[in-house]
ModelCIF file with pLDDT and N, C-alpha, C, O atoms, coordinates in Angstrom:
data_MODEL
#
_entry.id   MODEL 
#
_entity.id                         1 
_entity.type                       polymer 
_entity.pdbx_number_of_molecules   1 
#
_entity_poly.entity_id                      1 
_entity_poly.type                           'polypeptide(L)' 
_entity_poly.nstd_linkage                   no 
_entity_poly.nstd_monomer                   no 
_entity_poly.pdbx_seq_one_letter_code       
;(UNK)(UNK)(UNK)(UNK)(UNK)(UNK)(UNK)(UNK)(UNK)(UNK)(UNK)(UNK)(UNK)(UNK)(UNK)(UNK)
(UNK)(UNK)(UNK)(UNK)(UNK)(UNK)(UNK)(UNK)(UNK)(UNK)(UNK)(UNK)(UNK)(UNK)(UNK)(UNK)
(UNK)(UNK)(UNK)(UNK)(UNK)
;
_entity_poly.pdbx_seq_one_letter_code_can   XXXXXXXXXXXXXXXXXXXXXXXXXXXXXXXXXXXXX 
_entity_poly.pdbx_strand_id                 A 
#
loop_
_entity_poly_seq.entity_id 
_entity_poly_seq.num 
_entity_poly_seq.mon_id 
_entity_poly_seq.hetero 
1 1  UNK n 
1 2  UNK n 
1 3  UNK n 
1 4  UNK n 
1 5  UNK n 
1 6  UNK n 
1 7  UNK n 
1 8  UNK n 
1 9  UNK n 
1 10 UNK n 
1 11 UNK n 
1 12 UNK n 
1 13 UNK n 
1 14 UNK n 
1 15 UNK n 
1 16 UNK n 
1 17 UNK n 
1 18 UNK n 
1 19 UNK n 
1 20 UNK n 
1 21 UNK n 
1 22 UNK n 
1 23 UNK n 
1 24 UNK n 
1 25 UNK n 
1 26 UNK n 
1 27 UNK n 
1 28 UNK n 
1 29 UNK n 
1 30 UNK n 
1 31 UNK n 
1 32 UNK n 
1 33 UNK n 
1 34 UNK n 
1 35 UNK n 
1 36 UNK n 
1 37 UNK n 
#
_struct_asym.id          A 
_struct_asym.entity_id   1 
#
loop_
_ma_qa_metric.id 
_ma_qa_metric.mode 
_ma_qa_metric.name 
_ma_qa_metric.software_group_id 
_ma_qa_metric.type 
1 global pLDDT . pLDDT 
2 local  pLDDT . pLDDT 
#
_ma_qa_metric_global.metric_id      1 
_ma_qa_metric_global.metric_value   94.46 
_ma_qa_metric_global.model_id       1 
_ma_qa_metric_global.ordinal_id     1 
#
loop_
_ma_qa_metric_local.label_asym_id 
_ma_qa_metric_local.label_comp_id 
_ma_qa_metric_local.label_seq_id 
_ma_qa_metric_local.metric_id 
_ma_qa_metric_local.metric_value 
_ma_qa_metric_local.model_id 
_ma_qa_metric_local.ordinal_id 
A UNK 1  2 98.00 1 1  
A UNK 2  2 98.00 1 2  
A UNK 3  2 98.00 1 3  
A UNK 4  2 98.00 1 4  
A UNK 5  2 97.00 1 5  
A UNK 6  2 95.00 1 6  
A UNK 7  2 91.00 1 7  
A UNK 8  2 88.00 1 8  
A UNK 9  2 82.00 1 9  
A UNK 10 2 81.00 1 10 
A UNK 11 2 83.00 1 11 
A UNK 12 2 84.00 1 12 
A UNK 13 2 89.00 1 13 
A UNK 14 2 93.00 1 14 
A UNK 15 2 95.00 1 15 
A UNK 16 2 97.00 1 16 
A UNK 17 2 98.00 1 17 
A UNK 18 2 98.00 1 18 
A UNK 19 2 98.00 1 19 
A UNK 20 2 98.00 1 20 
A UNK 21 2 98.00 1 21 
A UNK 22 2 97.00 1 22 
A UNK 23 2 92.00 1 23 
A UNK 24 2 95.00 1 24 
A UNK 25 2 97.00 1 25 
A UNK 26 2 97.00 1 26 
A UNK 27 2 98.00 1 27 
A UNK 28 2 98.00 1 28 
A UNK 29 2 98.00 1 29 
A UNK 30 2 98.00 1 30 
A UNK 31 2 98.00 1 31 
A UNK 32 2 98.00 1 32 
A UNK 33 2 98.00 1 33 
A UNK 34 2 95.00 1 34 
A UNK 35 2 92.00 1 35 
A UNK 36 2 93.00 1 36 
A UNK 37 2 94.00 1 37 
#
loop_
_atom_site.group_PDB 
_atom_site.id 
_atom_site.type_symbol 
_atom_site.label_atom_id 
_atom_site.label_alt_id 
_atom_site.label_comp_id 
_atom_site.label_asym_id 
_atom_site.label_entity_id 
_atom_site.label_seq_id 
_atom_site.pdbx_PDB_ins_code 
_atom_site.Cartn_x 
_atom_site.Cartn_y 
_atom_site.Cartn_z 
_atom_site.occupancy 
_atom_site.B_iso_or_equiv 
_atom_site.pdbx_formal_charge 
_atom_site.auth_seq_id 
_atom_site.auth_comp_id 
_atom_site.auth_asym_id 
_atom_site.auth_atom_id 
_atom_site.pdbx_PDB_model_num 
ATOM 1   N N  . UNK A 1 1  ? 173.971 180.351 64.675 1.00 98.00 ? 1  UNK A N  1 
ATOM 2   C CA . UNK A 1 1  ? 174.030 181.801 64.562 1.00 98.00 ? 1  UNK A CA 1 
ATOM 3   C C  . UNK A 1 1  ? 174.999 182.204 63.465 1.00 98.00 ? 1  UNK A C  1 
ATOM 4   O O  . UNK A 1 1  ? 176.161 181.863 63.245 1.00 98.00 ? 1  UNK A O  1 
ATOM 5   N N  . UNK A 1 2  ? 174.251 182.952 62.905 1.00 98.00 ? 2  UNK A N  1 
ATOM 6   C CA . UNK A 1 2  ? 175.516 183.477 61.366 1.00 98.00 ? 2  UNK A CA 1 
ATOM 7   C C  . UNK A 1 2  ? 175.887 184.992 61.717 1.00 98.00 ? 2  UNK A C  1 
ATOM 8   O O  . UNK A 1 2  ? 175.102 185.418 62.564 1.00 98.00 ? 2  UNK A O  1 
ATOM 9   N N  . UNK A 1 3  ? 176.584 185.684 61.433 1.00 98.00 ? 3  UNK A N  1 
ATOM 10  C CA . UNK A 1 3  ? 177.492 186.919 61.391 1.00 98.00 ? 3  UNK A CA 1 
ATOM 11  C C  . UNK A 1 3  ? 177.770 187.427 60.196 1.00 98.00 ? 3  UNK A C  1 
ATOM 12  O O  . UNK A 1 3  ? 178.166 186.686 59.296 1.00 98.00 ? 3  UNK A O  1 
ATOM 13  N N  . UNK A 1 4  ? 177.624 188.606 60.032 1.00 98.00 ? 4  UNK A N  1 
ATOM 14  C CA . UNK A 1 4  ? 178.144 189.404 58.978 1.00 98.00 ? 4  UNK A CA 1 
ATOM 15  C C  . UNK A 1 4  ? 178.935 190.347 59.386 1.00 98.00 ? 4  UNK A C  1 
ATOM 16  O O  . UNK A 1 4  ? 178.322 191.102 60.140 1.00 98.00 ? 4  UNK A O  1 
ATOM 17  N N  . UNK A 1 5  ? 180.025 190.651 59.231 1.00 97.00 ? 5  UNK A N  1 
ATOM 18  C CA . UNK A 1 5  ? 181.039 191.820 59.476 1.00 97.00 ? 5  UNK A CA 1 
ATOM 19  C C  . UNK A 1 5  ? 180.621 193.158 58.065 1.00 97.00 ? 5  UNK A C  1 
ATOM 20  O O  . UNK A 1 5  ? 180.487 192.735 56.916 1.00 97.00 ? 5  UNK A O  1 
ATOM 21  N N  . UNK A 1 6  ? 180.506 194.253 58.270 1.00 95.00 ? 6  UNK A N  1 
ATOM 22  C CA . UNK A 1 6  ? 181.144 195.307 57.211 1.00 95.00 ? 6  UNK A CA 1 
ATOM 23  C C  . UNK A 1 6  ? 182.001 196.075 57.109 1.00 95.00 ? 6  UNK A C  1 
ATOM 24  O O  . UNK A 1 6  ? 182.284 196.852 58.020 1.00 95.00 ? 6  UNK A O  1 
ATOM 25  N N  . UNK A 1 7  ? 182.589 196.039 56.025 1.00 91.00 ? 7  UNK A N  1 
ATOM 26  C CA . UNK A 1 7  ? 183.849 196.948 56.242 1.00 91.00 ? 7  UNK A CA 1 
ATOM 27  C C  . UNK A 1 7  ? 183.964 198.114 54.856 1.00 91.00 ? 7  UNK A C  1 
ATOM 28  O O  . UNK A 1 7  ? 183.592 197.686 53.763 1.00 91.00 ? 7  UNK A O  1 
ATOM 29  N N  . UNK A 1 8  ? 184.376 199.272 54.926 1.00 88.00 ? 8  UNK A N  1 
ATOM 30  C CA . UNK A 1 8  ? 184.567 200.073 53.781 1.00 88.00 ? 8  UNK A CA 1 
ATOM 31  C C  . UNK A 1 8  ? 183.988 201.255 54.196 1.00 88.00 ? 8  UNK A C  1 
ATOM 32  O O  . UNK A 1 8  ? 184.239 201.892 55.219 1.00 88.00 ? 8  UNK A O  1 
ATOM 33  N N  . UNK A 1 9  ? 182.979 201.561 53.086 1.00 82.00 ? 9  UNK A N  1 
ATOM 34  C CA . UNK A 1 9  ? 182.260 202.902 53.777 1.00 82.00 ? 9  UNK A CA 1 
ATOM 35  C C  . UNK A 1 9  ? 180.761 202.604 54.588 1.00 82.00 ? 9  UNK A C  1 
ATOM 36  O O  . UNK A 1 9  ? 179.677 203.083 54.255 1.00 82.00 ? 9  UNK A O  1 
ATOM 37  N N  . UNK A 1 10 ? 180.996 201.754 55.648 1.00 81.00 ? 10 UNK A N  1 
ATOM 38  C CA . UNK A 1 10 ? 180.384 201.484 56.362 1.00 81.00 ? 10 UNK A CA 1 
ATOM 39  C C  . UNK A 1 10 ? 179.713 202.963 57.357 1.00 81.00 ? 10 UNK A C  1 
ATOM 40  O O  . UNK A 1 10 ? 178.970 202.823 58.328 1.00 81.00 ? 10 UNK A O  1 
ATOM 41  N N  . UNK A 1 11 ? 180.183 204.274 56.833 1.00 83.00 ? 11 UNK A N  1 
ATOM 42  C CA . UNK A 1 11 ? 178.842 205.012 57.484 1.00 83.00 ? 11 UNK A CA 1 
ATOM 43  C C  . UNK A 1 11 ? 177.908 205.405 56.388 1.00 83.00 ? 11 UNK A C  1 
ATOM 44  O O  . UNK A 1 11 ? 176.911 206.118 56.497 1.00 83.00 ? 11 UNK A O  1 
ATOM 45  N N  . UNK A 1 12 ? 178.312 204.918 55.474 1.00 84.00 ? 12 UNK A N  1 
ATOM 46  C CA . UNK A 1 12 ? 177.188 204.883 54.412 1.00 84.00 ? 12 UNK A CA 1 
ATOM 47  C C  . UNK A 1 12 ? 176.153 203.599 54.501 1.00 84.00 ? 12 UNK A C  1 
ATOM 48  O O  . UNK A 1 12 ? 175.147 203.717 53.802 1.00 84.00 ? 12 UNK A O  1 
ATOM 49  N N  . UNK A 1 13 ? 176.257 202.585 55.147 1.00 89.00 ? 13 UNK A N  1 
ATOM 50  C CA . UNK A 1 13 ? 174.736 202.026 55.747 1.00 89.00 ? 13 UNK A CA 1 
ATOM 51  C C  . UNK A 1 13 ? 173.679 202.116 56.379 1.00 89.00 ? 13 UNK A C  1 
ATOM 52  O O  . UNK A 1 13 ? 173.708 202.541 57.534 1.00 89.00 ? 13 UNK A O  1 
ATOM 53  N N  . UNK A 1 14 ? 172.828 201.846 55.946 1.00 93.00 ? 14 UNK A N  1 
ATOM 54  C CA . UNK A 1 14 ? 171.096 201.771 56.278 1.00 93.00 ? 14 UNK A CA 1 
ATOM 55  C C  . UNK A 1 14 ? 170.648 200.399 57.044 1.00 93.00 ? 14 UNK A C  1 
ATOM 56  O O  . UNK A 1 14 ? 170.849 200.094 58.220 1.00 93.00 ? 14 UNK A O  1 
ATOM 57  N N  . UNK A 1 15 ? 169.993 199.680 56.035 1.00 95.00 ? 15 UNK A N  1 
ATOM 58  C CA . UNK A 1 15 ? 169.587 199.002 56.046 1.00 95.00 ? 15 UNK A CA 1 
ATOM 59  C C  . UNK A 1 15 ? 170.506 197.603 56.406 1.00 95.00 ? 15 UNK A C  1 
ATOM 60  O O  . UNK A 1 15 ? 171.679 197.615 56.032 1.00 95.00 ? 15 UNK A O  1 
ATOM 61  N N  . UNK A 1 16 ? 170.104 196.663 56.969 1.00 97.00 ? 16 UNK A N  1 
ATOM 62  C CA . UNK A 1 16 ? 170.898 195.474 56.956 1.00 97.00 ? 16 UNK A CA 1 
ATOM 63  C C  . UNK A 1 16 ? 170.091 194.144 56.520 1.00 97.00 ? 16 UNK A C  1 
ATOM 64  O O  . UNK A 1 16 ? 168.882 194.301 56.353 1.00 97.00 ? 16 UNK A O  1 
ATOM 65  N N  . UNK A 1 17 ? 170.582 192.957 56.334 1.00 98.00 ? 17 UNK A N  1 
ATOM 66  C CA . UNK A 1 17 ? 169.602 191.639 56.555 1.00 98.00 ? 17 UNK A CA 1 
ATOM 67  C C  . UNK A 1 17 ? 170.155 190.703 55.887 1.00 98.00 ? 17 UNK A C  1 
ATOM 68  O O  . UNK A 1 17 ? 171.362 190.808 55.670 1.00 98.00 ? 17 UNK A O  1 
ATOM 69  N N  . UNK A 1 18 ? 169.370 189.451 55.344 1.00 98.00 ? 18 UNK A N  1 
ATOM 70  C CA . UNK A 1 18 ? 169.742 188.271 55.561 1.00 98.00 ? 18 UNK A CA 1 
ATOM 71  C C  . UNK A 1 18 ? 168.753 187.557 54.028 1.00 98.00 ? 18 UNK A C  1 
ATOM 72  O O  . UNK A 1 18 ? 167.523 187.515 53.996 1.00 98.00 ? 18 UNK A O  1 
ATOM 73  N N  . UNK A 1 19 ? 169.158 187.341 53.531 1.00 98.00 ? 19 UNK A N  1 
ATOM 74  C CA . UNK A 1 19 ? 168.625 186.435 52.451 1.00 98.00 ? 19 UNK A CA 1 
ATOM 75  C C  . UNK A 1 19 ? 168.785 185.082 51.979 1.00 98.00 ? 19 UNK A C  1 
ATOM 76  O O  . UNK A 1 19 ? 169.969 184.821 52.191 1.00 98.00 ? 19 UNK A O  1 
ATOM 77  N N  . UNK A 1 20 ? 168.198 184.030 51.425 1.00 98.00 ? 20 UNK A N  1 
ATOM 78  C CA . UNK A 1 20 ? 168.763 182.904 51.612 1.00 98.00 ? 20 UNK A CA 1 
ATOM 79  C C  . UNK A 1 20 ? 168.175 182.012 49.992 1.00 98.00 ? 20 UNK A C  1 
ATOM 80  O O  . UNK A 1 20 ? 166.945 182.061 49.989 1.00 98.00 ? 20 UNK A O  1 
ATOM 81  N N  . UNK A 1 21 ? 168.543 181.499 49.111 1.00 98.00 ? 21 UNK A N  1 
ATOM 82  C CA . UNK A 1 21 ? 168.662 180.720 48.500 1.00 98.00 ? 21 UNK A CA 1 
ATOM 83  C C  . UNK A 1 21 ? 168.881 179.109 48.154 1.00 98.00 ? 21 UNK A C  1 
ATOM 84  O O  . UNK A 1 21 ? 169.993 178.639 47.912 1.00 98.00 ? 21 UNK A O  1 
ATOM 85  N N  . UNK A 1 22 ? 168.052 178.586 48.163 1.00 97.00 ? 22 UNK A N  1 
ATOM 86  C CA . UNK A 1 22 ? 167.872 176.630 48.339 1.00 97.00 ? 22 UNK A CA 1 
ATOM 87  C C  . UNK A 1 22 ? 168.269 176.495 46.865 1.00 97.00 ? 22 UNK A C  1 
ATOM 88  O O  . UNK A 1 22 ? 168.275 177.375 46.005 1.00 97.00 ? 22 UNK A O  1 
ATOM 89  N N  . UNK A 1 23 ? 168.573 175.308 46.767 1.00 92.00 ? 23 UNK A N  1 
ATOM 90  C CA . UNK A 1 23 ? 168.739 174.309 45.630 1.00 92.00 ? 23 UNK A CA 1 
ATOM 91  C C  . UNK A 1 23 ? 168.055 174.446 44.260 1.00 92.00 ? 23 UNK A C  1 
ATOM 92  O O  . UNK A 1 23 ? 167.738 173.332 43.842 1.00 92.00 ? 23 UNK A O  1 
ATOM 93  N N  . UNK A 1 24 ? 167.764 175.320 43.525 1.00 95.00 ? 24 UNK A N  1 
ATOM 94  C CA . UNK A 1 24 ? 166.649 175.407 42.300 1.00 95.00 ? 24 UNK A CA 1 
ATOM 95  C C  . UNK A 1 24 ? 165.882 176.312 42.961 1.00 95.00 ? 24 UNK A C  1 
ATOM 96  O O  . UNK A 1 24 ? 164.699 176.056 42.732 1.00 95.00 ? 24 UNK A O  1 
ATOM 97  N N  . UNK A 1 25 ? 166.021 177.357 43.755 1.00 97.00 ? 25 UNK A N  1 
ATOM 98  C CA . UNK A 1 25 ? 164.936 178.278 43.725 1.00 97.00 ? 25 UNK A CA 1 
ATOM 99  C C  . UNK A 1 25 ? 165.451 179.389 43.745 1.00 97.00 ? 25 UNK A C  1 
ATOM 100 O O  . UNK A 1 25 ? 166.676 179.371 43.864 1.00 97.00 ? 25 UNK A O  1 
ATOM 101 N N  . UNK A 1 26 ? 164.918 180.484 43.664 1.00 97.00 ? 26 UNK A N  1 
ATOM 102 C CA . UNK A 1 26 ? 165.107 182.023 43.549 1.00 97.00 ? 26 UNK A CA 1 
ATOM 103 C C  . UNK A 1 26 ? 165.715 182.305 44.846 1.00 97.00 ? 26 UNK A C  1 
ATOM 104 O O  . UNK A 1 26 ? 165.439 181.532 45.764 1.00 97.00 ? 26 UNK A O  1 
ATOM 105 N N  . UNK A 1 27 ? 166.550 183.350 45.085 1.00 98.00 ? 27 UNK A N  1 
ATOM 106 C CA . UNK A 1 27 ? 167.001 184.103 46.275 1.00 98.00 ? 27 UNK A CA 1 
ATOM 107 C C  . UNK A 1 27 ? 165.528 184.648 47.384 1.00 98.00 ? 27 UNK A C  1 
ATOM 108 O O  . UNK A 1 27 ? 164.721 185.428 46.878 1.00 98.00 ? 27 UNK A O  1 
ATOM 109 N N  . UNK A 1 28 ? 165.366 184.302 48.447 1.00 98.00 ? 28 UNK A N  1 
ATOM 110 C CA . UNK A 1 28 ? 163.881 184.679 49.252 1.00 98.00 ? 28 UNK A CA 1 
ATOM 111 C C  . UNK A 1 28 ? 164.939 185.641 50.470 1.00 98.00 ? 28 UNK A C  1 
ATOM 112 O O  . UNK A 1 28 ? 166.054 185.574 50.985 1.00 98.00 ? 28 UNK A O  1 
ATOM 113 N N  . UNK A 1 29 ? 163.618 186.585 50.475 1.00 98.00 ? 29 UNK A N  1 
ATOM 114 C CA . UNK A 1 29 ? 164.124 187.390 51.719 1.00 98.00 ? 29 UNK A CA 1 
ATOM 115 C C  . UNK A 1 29 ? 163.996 186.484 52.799 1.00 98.00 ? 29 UNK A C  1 
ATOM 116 O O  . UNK A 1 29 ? 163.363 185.453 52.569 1.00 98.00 ? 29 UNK A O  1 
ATOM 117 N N  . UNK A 1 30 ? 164.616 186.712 54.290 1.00 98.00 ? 30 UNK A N  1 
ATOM 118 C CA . UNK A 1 30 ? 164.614 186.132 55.521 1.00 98.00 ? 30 UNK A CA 1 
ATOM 119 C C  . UNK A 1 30 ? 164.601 187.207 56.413 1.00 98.00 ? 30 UNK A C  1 
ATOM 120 O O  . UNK A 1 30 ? 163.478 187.167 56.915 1.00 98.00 ? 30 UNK A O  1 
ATOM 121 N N  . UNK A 1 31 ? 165.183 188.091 56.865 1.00 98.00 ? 31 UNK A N  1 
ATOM 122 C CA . UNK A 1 31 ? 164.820 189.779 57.586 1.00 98.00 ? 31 UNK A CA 1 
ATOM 123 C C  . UNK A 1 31 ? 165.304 190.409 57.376 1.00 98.00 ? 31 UNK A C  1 
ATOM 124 O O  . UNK A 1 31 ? 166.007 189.988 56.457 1.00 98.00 ? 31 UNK A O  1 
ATOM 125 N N  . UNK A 1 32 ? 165.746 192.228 57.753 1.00 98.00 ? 32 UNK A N  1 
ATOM 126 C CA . UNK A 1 32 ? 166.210 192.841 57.783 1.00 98.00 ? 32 UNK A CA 1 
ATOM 127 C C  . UNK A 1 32 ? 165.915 193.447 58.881 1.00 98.00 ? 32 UNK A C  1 
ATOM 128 O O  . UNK A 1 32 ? 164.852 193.348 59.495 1.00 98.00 ? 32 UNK A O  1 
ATOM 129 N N  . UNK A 1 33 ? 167.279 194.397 59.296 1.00 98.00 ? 33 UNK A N  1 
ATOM 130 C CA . UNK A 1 33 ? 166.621 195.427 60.412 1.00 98.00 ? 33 UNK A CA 1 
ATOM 131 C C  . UNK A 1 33 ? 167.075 196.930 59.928 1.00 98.00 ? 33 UNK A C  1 
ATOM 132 O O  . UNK A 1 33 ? 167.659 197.134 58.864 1.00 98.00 ? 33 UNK A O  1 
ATOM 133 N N  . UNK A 1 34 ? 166.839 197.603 60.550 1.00 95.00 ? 34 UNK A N  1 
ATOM 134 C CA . UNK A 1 34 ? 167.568 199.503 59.907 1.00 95.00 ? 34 UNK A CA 1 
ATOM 135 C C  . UNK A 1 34 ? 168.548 199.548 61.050 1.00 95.00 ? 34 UNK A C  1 
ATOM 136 O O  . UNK A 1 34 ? 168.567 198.710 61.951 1.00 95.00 ? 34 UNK A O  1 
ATOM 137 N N  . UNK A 1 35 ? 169.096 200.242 60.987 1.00 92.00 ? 35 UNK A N  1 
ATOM 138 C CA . UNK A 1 35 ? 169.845 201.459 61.805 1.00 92.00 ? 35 UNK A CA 1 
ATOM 139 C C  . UNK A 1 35 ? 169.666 201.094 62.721 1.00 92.00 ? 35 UNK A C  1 
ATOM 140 O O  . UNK A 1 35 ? 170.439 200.256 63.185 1.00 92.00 ? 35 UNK A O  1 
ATOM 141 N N  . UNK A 1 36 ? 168.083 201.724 63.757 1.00 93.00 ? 36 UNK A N  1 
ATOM 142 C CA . UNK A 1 36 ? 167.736 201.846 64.981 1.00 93.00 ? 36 UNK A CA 1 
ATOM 143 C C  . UNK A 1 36 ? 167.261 200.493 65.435 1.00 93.00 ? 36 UNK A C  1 
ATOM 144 O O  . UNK A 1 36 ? 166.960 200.281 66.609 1.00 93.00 ? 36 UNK A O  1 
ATOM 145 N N  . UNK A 1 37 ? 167.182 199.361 64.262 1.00 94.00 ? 37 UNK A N  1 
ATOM 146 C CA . UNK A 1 37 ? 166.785 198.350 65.293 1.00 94.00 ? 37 UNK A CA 1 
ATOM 147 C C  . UNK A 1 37 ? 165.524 197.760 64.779 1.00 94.00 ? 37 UNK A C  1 
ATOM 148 O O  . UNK A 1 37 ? 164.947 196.882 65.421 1.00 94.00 ? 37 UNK A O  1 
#
């Protein structure tokens, strides 16, 4: 299980998620969620 904390102007967020990058390849999405879930 991984964790992300935010901190700053954190009521200025939307969107959240998770992206991931291997060895020689491009950055690939993995999920996101909004706000409500």
């Amino acid at each position: 299980r991984l964790s992300c904390a935010a901190s700053g102007s954190i009521f200025s967020i939307n969107d959240m998620g998770w992206y991931r990058q291997a060895p020689g390849k491009q950055r690939e999405f993995v999920a996101t969620i909004t706000r409500r879930g």
